[in-house]
PDB file of N, CA and C in Angstrom:
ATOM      1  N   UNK A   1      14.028  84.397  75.974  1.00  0.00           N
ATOM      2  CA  UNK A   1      14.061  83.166  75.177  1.00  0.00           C
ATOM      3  C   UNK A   1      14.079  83.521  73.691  1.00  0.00           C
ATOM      4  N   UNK A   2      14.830  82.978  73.046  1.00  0.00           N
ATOM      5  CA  UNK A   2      14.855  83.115  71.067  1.00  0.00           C
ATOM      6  C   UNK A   2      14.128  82.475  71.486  1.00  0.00           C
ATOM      7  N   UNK A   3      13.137  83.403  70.446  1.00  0.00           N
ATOM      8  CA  UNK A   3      11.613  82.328  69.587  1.00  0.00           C
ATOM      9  C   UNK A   3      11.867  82.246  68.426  1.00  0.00           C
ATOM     10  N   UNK A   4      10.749  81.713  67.782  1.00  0.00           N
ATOM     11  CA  UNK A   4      10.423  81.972  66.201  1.00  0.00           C
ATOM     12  C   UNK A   4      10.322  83.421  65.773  1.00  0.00           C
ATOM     13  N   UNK A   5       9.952  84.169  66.339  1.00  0.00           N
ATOM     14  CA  UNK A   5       9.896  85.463  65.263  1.00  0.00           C
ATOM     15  C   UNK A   5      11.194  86.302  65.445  1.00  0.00           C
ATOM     16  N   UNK A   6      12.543  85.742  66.185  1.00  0.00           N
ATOM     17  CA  UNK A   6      13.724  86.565  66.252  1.00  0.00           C
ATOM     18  C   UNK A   6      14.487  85.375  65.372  1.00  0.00           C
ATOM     19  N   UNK A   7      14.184  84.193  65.465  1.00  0.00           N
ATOM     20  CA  UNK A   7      14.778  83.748  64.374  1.00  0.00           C
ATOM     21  C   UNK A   7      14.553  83.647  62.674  1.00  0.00           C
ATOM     22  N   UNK A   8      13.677  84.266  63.034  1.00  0.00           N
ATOM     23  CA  UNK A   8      12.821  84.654  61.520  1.00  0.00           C
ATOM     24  C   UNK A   8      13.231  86.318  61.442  1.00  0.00           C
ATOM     25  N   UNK A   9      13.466  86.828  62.206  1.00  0.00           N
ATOM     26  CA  UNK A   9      14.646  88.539  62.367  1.00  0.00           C
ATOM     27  C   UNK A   9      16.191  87.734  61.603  1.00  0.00           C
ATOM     28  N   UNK A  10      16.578  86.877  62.595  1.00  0.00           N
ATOM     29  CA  UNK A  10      17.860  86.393  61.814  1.00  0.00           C
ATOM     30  C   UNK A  10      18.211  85.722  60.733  1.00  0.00           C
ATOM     31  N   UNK A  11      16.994  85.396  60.029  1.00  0.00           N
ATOM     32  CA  UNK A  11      16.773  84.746  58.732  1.00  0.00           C
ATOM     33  C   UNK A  11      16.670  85.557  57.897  1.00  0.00           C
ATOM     34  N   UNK A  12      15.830  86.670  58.002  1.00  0.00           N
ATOM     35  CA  UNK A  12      16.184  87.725  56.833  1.00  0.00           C
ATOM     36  C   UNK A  12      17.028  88.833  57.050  1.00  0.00           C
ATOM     37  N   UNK A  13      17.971  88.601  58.532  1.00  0.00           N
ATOM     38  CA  UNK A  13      18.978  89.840  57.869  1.00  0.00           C
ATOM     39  C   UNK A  13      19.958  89.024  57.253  1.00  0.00           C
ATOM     40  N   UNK A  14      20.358  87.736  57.409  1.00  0.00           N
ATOM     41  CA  UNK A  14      21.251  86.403  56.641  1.00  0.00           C
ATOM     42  C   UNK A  14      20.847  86.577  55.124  1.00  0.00           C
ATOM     43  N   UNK A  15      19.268  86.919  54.820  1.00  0.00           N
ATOM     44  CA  UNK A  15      19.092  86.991  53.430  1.00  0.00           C
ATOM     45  C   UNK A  15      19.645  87.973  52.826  1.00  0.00           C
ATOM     46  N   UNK A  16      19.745  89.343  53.972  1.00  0.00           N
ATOM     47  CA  UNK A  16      19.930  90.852  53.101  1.00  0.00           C
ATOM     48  C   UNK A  16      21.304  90.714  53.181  1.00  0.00           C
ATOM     49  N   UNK A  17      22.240  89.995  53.741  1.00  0.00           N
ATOM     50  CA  UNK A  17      23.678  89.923  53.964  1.00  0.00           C
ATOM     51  C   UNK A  17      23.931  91.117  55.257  1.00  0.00           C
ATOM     52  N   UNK A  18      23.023  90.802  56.402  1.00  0.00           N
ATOM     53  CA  UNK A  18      23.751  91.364  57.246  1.00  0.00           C
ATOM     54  C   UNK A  18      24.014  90.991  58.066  1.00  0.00           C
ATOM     55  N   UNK A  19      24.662  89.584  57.874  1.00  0.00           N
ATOM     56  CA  UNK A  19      24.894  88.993  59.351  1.00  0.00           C
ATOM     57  C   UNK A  19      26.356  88.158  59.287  1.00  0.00           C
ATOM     58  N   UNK A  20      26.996  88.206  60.184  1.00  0.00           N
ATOM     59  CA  UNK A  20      28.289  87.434  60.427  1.00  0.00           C
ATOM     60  C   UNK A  20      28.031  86.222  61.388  1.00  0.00           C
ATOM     61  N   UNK A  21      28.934  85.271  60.754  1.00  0.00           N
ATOM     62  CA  UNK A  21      28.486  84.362  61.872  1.00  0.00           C
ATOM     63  C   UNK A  21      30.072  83.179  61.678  1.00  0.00           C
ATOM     64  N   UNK A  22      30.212  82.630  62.828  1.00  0.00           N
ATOM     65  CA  UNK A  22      31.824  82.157  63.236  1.00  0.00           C
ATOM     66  C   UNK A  22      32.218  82.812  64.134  1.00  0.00           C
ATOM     67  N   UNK A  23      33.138  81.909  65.023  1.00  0.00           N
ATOM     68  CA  UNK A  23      33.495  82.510  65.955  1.00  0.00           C
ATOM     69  C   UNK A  23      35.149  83.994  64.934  1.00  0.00           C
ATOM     70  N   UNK A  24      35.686  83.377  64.063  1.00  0.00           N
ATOM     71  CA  UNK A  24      36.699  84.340  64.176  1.00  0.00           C
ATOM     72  C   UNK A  24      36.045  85.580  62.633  1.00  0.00           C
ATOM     73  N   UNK A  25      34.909  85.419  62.107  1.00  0.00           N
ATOM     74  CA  UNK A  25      34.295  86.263  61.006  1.00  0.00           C
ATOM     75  C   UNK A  25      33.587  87.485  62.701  1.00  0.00           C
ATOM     76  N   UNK A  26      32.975  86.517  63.267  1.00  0.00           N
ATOM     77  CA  UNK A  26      32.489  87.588  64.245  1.00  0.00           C
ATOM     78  C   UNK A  26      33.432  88.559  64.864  1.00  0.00           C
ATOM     79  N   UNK A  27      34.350  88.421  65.325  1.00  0.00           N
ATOM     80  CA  UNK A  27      35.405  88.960  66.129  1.00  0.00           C
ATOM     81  C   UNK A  27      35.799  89.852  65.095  1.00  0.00           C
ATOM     82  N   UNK A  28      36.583  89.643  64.000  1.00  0.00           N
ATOM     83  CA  UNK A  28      36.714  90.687  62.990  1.00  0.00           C
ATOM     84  C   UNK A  28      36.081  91.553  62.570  1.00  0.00           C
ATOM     85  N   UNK A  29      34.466  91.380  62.777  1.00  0.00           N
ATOM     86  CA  UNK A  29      33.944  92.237  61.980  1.00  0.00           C
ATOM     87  C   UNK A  29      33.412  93.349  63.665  1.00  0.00           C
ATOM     88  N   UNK A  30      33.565  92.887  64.653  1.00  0.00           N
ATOM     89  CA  UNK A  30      33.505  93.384  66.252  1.00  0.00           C
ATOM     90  C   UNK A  30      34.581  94.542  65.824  1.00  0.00           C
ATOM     91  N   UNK A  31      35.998  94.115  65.788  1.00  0.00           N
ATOM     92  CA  UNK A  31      37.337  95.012  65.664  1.00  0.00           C
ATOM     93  C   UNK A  31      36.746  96.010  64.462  1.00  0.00           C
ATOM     94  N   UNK A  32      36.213  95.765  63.551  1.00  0.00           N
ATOM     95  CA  UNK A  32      35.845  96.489  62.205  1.00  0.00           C
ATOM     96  C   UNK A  32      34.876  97.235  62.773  1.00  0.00           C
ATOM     97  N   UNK A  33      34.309  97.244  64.005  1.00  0.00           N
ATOM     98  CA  UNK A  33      32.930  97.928  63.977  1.00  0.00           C
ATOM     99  C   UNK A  33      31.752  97.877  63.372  1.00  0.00           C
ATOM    100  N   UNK A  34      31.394  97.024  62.480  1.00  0.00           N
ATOM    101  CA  UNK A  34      30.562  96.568  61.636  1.00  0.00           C
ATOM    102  C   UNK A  34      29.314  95.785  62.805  1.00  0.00           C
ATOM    103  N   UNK A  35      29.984  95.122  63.449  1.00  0.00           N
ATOM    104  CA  UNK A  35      28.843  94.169  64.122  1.00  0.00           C
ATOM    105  C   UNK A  35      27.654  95.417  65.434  1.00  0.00           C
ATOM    106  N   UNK A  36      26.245  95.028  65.246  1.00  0.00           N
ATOM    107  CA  UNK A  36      25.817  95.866  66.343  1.00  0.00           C
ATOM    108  C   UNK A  36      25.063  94.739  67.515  1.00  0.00           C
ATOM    109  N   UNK A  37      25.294  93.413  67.299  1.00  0.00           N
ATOM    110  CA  UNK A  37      24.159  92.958  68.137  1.00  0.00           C
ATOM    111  C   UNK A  37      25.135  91.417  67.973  1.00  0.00           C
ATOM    112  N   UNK A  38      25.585  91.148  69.022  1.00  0.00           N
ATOM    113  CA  UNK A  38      26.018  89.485  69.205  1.00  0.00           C
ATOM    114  C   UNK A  38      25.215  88.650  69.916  1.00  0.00           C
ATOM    115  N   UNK A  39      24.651  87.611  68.996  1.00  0.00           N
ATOM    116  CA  UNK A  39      23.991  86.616  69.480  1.00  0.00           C
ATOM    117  C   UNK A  39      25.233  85.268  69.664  1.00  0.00           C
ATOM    118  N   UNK A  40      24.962  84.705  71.259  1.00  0.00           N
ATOM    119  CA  UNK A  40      25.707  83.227  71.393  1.00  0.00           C
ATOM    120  C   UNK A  40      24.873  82.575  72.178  1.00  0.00           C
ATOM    121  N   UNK A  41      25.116  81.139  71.687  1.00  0.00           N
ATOM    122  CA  UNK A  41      24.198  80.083  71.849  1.00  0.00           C
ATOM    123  C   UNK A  41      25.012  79.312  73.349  1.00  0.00           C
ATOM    124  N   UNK A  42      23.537  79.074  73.789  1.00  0.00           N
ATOM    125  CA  UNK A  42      23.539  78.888  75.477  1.00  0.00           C
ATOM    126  C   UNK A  42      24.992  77.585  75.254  1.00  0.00           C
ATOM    127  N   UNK A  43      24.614  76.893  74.348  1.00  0.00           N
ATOM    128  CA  UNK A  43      25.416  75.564  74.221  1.00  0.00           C
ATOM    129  C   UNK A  43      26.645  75.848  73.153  1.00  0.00           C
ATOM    130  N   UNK A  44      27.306  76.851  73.449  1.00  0.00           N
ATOM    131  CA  UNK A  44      28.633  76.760  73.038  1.00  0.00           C
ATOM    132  C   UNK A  44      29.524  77.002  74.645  1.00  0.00           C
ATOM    133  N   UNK A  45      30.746  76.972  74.175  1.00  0.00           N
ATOM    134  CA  UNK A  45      31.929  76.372  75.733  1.00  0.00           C
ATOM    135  C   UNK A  45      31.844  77.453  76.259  1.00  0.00           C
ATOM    136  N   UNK A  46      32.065  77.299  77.413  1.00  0.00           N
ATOM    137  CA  UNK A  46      32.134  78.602  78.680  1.00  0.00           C
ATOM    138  C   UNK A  46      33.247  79.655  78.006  1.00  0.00           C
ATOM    139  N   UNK A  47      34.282  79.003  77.689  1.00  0.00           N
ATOM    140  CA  UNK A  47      35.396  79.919  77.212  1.00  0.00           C
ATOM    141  C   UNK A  47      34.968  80.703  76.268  1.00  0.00           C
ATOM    142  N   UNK A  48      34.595  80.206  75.255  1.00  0.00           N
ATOM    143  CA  UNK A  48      33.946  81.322  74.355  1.00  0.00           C
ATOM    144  C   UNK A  48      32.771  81.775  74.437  1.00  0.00           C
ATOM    145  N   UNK A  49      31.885  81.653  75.315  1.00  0.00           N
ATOM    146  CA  UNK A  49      30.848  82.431  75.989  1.00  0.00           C
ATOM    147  C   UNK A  49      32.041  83.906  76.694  1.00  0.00           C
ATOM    148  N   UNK A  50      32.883  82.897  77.480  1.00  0.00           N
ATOM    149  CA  UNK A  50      33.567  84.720  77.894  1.00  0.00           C
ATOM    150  C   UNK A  50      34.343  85.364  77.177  1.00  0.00           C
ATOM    151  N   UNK A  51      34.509  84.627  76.383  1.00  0.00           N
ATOM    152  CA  UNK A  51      35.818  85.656  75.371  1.00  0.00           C
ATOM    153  C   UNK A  51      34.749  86.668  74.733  1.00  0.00           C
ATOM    154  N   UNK A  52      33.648  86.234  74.499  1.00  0.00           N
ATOM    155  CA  UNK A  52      32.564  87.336  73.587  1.00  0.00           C
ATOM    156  C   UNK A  52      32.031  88.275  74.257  1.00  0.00           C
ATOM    157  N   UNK A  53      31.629  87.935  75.821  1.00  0.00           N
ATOM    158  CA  UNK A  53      31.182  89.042  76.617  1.00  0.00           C
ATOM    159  C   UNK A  53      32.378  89.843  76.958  1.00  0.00           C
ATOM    160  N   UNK A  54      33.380  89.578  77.022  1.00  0.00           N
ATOM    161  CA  UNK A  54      34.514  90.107  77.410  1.00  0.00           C
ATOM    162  C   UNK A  54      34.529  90.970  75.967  1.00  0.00           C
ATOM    163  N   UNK A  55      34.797  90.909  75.128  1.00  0.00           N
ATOM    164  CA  UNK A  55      35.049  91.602  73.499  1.00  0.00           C
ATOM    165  C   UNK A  55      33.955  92.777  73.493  1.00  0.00           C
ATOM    166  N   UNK A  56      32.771  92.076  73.514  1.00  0.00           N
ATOM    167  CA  UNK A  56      31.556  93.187  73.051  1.00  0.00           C
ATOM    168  C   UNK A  56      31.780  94.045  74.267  1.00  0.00           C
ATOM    169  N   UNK A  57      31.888  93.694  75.766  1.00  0.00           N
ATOM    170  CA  UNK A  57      32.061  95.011  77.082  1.00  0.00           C
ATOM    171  C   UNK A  57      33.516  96.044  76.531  1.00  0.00           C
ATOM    172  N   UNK A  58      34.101  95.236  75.601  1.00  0.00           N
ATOM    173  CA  UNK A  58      34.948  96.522  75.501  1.00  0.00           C
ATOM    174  C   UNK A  58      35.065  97.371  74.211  1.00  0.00           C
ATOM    175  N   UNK A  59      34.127  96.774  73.480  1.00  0.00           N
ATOM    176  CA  UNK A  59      33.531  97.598  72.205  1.00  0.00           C
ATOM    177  C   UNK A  59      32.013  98.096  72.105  1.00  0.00           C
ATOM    178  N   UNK A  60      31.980  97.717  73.628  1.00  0.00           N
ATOM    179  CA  UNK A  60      30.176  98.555  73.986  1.00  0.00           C
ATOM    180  C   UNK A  60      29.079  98.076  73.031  1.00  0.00           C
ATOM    181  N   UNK A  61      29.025  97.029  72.275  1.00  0.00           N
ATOM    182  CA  UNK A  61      28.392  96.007  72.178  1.00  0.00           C
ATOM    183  C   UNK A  61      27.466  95.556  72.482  1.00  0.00           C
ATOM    184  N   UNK A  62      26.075  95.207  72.655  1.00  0.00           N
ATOM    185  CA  UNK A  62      24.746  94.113  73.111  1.00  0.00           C
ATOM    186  C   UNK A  62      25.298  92.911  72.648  1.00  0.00           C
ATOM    187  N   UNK A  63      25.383  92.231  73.671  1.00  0.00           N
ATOM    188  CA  UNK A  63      25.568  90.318  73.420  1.00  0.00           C
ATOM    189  C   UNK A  63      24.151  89.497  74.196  1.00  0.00           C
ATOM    190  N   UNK A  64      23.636  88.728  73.590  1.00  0.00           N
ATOM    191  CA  UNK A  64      22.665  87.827  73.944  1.00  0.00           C
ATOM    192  C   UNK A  64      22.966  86.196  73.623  1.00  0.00           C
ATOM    193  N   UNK A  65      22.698  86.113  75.130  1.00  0.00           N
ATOM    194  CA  UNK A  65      23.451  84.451  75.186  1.00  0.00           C
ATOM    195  C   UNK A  65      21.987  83.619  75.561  1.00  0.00           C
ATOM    196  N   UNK A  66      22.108  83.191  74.451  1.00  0.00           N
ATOM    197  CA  UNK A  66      20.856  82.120  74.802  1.00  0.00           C
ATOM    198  C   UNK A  66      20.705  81.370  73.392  1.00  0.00           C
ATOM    199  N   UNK A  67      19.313  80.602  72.959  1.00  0.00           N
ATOM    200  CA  UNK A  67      19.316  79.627  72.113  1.00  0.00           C
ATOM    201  C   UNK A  67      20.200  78.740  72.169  1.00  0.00           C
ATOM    202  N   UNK A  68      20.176  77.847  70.920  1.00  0.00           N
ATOM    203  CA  UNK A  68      20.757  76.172  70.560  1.00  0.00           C
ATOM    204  C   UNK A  68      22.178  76.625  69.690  1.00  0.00           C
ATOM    205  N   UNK A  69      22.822  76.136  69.650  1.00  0.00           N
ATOM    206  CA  UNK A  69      23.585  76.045  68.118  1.00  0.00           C
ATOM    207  C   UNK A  69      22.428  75.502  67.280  1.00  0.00           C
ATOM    208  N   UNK A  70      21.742  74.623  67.271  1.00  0.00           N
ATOM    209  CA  UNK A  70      21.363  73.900  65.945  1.00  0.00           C
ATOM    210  C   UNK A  70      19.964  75.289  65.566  1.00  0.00           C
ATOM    211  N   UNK A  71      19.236  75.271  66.456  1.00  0.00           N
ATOM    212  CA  UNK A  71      18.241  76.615  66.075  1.00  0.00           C
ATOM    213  C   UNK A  71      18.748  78.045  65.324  1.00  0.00           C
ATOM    214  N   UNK A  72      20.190  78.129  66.156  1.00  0.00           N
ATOM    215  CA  UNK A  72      21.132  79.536  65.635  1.00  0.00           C
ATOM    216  C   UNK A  72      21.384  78.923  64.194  1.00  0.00           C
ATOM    217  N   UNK A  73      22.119  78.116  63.705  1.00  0.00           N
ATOM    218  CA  UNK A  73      22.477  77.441  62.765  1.00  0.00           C
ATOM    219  C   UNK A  73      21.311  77.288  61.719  1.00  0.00           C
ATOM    220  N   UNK A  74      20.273  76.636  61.786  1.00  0.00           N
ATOM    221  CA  UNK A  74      18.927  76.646  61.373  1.00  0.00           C
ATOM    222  C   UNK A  74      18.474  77.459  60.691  1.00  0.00           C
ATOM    223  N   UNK A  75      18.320  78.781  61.455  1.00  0.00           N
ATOM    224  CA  UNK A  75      18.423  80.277  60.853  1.00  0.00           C
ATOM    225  C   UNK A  75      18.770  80.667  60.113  1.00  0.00           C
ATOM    226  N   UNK A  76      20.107  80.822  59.670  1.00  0.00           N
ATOM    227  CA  UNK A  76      21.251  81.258  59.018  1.00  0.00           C
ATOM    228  C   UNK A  76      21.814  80.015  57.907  1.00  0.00           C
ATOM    229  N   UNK A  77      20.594  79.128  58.039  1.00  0.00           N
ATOM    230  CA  UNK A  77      20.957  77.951  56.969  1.00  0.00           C
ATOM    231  C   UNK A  77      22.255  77.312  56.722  1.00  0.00           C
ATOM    232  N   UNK A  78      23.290  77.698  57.864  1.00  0.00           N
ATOM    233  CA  UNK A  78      24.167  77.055  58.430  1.00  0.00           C
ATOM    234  C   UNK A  78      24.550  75.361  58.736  1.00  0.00           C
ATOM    235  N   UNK A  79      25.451  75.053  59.661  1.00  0.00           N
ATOM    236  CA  UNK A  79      25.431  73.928  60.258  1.00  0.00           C
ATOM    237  C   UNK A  79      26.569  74.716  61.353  1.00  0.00           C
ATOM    238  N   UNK A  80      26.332  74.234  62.632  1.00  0.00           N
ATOM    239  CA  UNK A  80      26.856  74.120  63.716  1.00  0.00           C
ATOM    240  C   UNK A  80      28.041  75.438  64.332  1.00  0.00           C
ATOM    241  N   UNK A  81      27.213  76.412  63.839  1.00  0.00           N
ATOM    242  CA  UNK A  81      27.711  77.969  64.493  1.00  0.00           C
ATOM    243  C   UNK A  81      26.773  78.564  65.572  1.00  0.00           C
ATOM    244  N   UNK A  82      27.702  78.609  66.269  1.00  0.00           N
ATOM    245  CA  UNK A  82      27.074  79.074  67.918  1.00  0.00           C
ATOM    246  C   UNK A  82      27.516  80.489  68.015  1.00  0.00           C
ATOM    247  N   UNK A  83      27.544  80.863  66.942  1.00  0.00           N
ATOM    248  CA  UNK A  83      27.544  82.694  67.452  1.00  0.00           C
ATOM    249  C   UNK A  83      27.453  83.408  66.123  1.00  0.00           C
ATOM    250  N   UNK A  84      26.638  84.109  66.295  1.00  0.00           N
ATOM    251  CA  UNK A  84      26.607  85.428  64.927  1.00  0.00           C
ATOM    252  C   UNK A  84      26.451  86.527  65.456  1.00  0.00           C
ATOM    253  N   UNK A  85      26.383  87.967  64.630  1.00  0.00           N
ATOM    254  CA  UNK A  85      26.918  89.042  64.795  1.00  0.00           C
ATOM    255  C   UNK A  85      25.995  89.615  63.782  1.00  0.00           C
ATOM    256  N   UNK A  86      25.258  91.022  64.277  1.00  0.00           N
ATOM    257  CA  UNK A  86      24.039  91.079  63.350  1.00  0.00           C
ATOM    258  C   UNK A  86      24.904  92.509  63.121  1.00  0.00           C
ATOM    259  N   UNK A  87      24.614  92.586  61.563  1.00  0.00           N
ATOM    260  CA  UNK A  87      25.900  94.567  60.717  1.00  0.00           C
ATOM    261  C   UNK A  87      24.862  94.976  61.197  1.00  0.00           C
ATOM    262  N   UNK A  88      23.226  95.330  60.839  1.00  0.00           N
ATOM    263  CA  UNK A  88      22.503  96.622  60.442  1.00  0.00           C
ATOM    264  C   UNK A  88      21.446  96.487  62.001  1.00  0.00           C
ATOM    265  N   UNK A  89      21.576  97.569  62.173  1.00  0.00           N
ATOM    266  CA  UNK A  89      21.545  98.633  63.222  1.00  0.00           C
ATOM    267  C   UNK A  89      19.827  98.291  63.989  1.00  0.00           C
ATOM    268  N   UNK A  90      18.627  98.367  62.594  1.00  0.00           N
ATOM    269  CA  UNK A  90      17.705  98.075  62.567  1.00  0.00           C
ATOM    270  C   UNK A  90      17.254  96.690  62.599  1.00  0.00           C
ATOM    271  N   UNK A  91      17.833  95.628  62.440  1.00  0.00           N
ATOM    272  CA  UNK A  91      17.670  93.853  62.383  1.00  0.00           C
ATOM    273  C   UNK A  91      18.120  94.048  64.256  1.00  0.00           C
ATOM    274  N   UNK A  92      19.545  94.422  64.803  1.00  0.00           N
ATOM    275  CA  UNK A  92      19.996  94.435  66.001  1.00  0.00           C
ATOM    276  C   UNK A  92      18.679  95.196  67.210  1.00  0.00           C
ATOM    277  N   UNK A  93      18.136  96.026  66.593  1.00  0.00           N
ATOM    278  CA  UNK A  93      17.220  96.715  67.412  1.00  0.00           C
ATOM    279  C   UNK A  93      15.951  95.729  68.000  1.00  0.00           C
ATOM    280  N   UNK A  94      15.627  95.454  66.600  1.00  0.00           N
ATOM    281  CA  UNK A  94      14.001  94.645  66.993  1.00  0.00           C
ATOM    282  C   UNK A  94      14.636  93.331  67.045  1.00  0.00           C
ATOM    283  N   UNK A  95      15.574  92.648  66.618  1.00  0.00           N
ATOM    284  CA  UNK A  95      15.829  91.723  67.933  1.00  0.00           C
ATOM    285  C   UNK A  95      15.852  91.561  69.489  1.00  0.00           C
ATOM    286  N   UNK A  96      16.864  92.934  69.864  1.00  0.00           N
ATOM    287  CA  UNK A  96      16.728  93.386  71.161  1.00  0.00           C
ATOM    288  C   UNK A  96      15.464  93.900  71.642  1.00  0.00           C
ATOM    289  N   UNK A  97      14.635  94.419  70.980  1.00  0.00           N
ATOM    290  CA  UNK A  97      12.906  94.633  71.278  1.00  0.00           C
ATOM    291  C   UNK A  97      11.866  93.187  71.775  1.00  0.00           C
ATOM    292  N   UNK A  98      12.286  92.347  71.188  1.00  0.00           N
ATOM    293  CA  UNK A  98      11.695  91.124  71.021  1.00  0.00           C
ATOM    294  C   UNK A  98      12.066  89.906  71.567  1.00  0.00           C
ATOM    295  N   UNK A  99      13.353  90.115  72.213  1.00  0.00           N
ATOM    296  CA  UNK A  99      13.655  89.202  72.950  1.00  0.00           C
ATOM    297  C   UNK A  99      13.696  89.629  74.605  1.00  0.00           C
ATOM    298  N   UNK A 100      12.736  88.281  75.344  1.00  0.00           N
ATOM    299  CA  UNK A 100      12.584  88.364  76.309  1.00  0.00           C
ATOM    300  C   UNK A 100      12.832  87.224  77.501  1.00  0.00           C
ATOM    301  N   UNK A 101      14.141  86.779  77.000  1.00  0.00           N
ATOM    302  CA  UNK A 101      14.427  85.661  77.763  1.00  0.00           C
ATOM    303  C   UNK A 101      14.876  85.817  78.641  1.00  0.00           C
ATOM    304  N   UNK A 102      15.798  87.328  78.967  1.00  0.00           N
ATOM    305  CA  UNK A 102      16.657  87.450  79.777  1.00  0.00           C
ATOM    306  C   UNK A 102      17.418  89.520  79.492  1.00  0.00           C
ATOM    307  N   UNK A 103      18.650  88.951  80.201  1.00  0.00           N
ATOM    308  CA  UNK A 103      19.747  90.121  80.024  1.00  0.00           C
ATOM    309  C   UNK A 103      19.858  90.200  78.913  1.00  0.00           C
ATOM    310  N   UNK A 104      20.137  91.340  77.840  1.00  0.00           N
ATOM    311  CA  UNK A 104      20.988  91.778  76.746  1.00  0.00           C
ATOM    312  C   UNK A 104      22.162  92.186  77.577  1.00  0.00           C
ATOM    313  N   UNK A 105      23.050  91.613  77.328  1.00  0.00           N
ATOM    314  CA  UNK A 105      24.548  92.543  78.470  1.00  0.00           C
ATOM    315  C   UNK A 105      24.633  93.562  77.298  1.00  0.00           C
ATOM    316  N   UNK A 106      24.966  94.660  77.821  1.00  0.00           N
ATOM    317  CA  UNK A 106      25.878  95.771  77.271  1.00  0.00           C
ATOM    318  C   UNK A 106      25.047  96.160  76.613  1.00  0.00           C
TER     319      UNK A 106
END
């Protein structure tokens, strides 16, 4: 489950500028190698739930599908983005440390 203290992980790597977020900023920065950790929100469309697990399995990737759009969004002081893409290595880690809702695929 995203809690509060992984969205408070994704709030200050958004502050340090290390986070991508959109569906086509994410994907680019996937191809760039830049991204280490894809977060998508339980409530974005099936299709792009698989286009992302499909992307990150073939760039060996961690994707975590869970949370809101509006909580993901929230975070990142956004409005209505259901997927981000965390650059630094260390924000991607202790997210994946700290979240315990489920699978990290990949």
């Amino acid at each position: 489950m995203i809690n509060s203290k992984i969205l408070g992980l994704i709030g200050l790597a958004m502050k340090a500028g290390k986070v991508s977020f959109g569906a086509d900023s994410v994907e680019e920065n996937i191809v760039k190698k830049k991204v280490k950790l894809v977060i998508v929100s339980k409530d974005s469309s099936e299709r792009t739930r698989k286009k992302f697990v499909d992307i990150c399995e073939n760039y060996n990737i961690p994707i975590i599908i869970d949370g809101d759009i509006e909580n993901l969004s929230k975070a990142i002081g956004k409005n209505n983005k259901a997927i981000i893409g965390i650059k630094d290595i260390n924000f991607a880690d202790s997210i994946q440390k700290k979240y315990d809702g489920g699978d990290v695929i990949g």
